[in-house]
Protein backbone atom coordinates (compact mmCIF):
# COMPACT_ATOMS: atom_id res chain seq x y z
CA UNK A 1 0.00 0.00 0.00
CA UNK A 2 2.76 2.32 0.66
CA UNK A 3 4.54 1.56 -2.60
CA UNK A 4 0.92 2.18 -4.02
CA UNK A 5 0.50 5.61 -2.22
CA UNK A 6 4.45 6.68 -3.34
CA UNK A 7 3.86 6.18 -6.75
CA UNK A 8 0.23 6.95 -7.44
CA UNK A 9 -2.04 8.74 -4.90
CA UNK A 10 -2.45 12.75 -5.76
CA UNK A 11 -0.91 14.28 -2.96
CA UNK A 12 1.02 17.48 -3.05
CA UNK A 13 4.21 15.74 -2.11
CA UNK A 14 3.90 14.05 -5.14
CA UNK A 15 7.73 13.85 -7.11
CA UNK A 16 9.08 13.88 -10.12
CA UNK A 17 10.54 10.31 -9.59
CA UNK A 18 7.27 9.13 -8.98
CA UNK A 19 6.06 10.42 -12.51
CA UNK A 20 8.95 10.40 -14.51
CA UNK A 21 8.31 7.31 -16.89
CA UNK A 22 5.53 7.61 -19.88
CA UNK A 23 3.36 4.99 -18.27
CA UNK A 24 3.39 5.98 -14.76
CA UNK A 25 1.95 9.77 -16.21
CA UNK A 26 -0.57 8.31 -18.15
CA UNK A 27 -1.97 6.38 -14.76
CA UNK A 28 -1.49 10.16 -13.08
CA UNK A 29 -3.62 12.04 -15.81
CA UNK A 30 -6.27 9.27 -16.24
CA UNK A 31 -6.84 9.71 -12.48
CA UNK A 32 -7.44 13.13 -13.05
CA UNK A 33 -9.29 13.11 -15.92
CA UNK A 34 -11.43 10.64 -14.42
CA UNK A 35 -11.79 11.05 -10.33
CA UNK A 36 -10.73 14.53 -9.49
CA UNK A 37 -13.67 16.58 -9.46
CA UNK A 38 -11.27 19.87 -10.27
CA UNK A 39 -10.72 21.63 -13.81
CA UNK A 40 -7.53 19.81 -15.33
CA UNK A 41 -5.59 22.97 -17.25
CA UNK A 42 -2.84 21.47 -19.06
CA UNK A 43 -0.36 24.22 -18.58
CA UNK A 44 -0.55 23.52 -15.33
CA UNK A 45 -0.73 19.66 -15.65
CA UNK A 46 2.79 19.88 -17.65
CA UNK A 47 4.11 21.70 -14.44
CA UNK A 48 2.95 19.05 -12.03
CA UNK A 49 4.02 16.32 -14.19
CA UNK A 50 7.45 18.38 -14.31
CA UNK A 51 7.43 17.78 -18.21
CA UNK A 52 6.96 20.07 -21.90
CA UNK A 53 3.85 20.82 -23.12
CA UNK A 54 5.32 18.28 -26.44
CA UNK A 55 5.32 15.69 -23.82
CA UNK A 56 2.51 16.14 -22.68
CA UNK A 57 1.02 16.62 -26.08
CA UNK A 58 2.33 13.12 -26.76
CA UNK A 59 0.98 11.38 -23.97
CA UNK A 60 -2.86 12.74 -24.38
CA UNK A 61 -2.44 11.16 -28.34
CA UNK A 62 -1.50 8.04 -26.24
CA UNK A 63 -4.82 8.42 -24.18
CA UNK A 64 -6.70 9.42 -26.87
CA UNK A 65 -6.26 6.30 -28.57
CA UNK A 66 -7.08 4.05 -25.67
CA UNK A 67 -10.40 6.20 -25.02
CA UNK A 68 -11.56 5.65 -28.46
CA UNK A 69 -12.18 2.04 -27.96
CA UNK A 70 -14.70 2.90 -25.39
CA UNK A 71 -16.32 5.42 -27.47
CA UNK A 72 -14.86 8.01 -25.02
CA UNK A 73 -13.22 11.62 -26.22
CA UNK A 74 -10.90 14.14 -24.70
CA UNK A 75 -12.61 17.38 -24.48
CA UNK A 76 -11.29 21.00 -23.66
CA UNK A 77 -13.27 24.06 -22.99
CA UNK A 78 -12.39 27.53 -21.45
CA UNK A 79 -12.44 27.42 -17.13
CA UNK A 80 -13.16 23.76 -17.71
CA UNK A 81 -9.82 22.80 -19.12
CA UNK A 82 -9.20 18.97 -20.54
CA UNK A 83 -11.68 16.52 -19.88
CA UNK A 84 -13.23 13.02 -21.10
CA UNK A 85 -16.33 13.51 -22.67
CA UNK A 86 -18.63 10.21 -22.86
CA UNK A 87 -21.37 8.05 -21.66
CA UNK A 88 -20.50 7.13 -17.92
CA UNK A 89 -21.34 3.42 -18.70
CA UNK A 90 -18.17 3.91 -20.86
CA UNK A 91 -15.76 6.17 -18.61
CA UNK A 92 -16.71 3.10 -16.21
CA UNK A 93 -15.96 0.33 -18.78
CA UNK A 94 -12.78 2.02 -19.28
CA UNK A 95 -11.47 2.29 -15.69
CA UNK A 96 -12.48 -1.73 -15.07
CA UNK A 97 -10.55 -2.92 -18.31
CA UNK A 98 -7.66 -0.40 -17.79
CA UNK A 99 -6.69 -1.64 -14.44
CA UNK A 100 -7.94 -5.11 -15.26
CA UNK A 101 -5.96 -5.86 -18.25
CA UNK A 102 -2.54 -4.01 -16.68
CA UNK A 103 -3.20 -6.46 -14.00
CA UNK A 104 -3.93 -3.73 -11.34
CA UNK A 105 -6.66 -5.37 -9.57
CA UNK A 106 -4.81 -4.92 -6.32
CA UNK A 107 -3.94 -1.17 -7.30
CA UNK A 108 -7.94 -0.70 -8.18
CA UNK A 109 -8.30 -2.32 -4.11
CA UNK A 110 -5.88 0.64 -2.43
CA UNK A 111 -7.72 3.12 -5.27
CA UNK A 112 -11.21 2.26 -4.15
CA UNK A 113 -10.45 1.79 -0.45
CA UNK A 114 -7.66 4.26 0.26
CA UNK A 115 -7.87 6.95 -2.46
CA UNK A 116 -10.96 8.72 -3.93
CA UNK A 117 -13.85 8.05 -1.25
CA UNK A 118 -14.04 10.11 2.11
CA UNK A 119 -14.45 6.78 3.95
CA UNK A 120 -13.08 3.07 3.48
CA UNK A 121 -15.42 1.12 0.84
CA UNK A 122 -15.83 -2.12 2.45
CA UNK A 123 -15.15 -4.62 -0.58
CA UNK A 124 -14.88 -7.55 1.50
CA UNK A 125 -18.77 -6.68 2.99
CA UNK A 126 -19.64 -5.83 -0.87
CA UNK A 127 -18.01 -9.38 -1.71
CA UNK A 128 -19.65 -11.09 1.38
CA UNK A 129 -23.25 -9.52 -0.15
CA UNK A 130 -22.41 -11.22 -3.41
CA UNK A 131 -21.44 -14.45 -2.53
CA UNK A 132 -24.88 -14.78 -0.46
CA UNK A 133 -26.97 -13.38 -2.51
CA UNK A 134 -25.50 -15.46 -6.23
CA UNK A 135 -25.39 -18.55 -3.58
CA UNK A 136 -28.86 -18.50 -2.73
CA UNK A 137 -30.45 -17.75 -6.16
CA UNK A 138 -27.79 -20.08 -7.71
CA UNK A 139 -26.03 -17.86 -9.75
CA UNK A 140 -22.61 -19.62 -10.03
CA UNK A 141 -18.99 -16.74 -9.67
CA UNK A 142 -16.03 -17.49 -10.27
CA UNK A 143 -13.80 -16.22 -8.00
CA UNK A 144 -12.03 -13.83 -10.39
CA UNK A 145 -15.24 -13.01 -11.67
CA UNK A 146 -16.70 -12.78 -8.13
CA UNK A 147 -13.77 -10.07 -7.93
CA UNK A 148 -15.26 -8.33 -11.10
CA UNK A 149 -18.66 -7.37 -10.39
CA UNK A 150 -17.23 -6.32 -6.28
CA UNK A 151 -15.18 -3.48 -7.99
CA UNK A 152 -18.36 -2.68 -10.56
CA UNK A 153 -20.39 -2.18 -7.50
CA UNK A 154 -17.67 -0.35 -5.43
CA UNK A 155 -16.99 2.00 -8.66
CA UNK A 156 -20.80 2.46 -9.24
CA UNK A 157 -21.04 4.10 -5.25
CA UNK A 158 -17.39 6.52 -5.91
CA UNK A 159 -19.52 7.47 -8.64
CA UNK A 160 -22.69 7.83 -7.20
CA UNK A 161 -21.68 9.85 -4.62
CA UNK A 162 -19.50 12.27 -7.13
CA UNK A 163 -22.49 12.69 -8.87
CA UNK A 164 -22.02 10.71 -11.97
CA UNK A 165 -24.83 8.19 -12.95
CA UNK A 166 -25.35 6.58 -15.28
CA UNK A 167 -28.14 6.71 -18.67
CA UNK A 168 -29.80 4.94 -21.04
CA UNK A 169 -29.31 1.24 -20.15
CA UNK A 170 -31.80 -0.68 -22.14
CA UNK A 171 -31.72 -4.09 -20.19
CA UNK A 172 -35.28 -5.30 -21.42
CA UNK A 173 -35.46 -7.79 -18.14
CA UNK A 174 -38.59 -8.49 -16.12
CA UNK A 175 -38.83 -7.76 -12.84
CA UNK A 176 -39.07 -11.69 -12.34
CA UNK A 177 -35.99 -12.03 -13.83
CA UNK A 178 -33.34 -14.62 -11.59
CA UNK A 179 -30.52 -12.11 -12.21
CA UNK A 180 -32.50 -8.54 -11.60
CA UNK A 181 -33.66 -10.08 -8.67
CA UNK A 182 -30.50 -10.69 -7.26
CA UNK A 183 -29.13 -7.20 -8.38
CA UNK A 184 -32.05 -5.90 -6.36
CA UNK A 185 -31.33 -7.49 -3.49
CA UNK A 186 -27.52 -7.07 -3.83
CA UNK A 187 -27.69 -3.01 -4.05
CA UNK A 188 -30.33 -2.67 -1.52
CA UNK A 189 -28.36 -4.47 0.95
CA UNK A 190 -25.09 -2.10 -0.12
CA UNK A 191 -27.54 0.55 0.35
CA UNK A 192 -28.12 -0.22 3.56
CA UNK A 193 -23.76 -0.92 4.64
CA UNK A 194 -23.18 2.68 2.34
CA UNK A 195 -26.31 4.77 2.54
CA UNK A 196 -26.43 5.12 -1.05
CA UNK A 197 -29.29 4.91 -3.33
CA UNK A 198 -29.53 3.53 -6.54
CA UNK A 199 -31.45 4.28 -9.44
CA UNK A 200 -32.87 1.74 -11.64
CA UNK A 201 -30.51 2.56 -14.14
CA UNK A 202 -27.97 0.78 -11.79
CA UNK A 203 -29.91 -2.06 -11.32
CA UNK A 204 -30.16 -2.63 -14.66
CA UNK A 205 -26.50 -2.30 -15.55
CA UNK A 206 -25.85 -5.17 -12.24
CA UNK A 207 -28.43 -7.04 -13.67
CA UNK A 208 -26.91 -6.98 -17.38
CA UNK A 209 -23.08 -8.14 -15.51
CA UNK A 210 -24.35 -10.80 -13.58
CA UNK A 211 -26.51 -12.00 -17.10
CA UNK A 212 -23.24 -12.34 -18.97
CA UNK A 213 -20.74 -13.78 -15.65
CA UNK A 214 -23.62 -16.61 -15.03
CA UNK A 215 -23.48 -16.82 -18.54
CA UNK A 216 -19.59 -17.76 -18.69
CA UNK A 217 -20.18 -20.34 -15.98
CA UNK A 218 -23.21 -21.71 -16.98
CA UNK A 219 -23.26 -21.81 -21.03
CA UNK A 220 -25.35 -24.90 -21.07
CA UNK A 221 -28.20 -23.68 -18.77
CA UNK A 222 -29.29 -20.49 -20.58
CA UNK A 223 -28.67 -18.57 -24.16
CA UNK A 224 -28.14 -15.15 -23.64
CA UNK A 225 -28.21 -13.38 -26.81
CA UNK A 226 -25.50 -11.33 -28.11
CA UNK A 227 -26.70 -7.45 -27.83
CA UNK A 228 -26.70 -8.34 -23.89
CA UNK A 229 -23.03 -9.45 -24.06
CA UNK A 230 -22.70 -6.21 -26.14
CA UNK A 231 -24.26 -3.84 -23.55
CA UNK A 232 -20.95 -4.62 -21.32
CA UNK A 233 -18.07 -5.59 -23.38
CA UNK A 234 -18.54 -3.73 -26.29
């Protein structure tokens, strides 16, 4: 965790060591862009990141690139500064996959728990809610994926509670449906360990993960088409 908070929590100790290589900026601006509910001016992101505005230039083609697989833009407007523009269901895609597939699941623990939220996220509780709640409707997890859908729903409250919801999730699932049922019962008991309410937009977008993850572990026991695997992964 300390290793974590040296190199990657925005403090104003923050050093030039700790942001010297290409990579390690890119993780600094894409927690600005992304968490930091500040204006991001890029003259004065190239003197934080102690680099040229050319440098700087080059990394945001860098980011550019990997935002435009999620449908996701970088933005700039005067007193606003530099910003990603997009549907939140993407900006959230994108943080999952980013730290996923960089193998940062243990970076995305410390970030949830340690990082952006005013108090400690309790994953394990989150976890403990899944578990019992996929158990008894027998939904069957696997553990990584277990670990999945306990960062979706930890992401989905930092969000929440910043303000950022998100729209137009078209899950077409009755109420009666195993899966929303157990996303109903899964955020109304994080509601009740976080004090958070969700809208049904949320529900929906739980609903849709746990369609596809049952889905992996259980291809012989229902067809899911593919627009609902698209909703997610796509």
């Amino acid at each position: 965790y300390q290793e974590f908070r040296q190199t990657y929590e925005l403090e104003e100790d923050y050093t030039k060591t700790a942001v010297s290589k290409g990579d390690d900026r890119l993780v600094f601006i894409l927690n600005k862009l992304l968490f930091e509910q500040v204006p991001v001016l890029f003259d004065d992101l190239a003197d934080e990141l102690y680099v040229s505005r050319s440098t700087l230039s080059h990394d945001f083609r860098k980011i550019r690139v990997m935002l435009s697989e999620y449908n996701l833009s970088i933005e700039s407007r005067a007193n606003k500064g530099v910003y990603v523009s997009g549907e939140e269901r993407d900006k959230r895609r994108f943080i999952i996959n980013y730290f996923l597939e960089n193998q940062f699941f243990k970076t995305i623990h410390c970030y949830v728990k340690f990082n952006f939220f005013d108090q400690t996220v309790p994953l394990e509780e989150f976890a403990r809610i899944v578990l019992d709640e996929c158990q008894e409707a027998n939904l069957k997890l696997s553990d990584f994926v277990l670990q999945n859908l306990v960062v979706h729903i930890a992401l989905s409250v930092i969000r929440l509670k910043s303000g950022f919801e998100i729209k137009n999730i078209d899950c077409q699932m009755t109420d009666d449906a195993t899966e929303r049922k157990v996303a109903q019962r899964i955020l109304s008991k994080v509601r009740e360990v976080t004090n958070q309410e969700f809208p049904v937009q949320e529900i929906d977008y739980i609903t849709l993960h746990l369609l596809a993850k049952s889905q992996q572990c259980q291809k012989n026991q229902k067809n899911i088409s593919e627009e609902v695997l698209k909703k997610i992964f796509i």
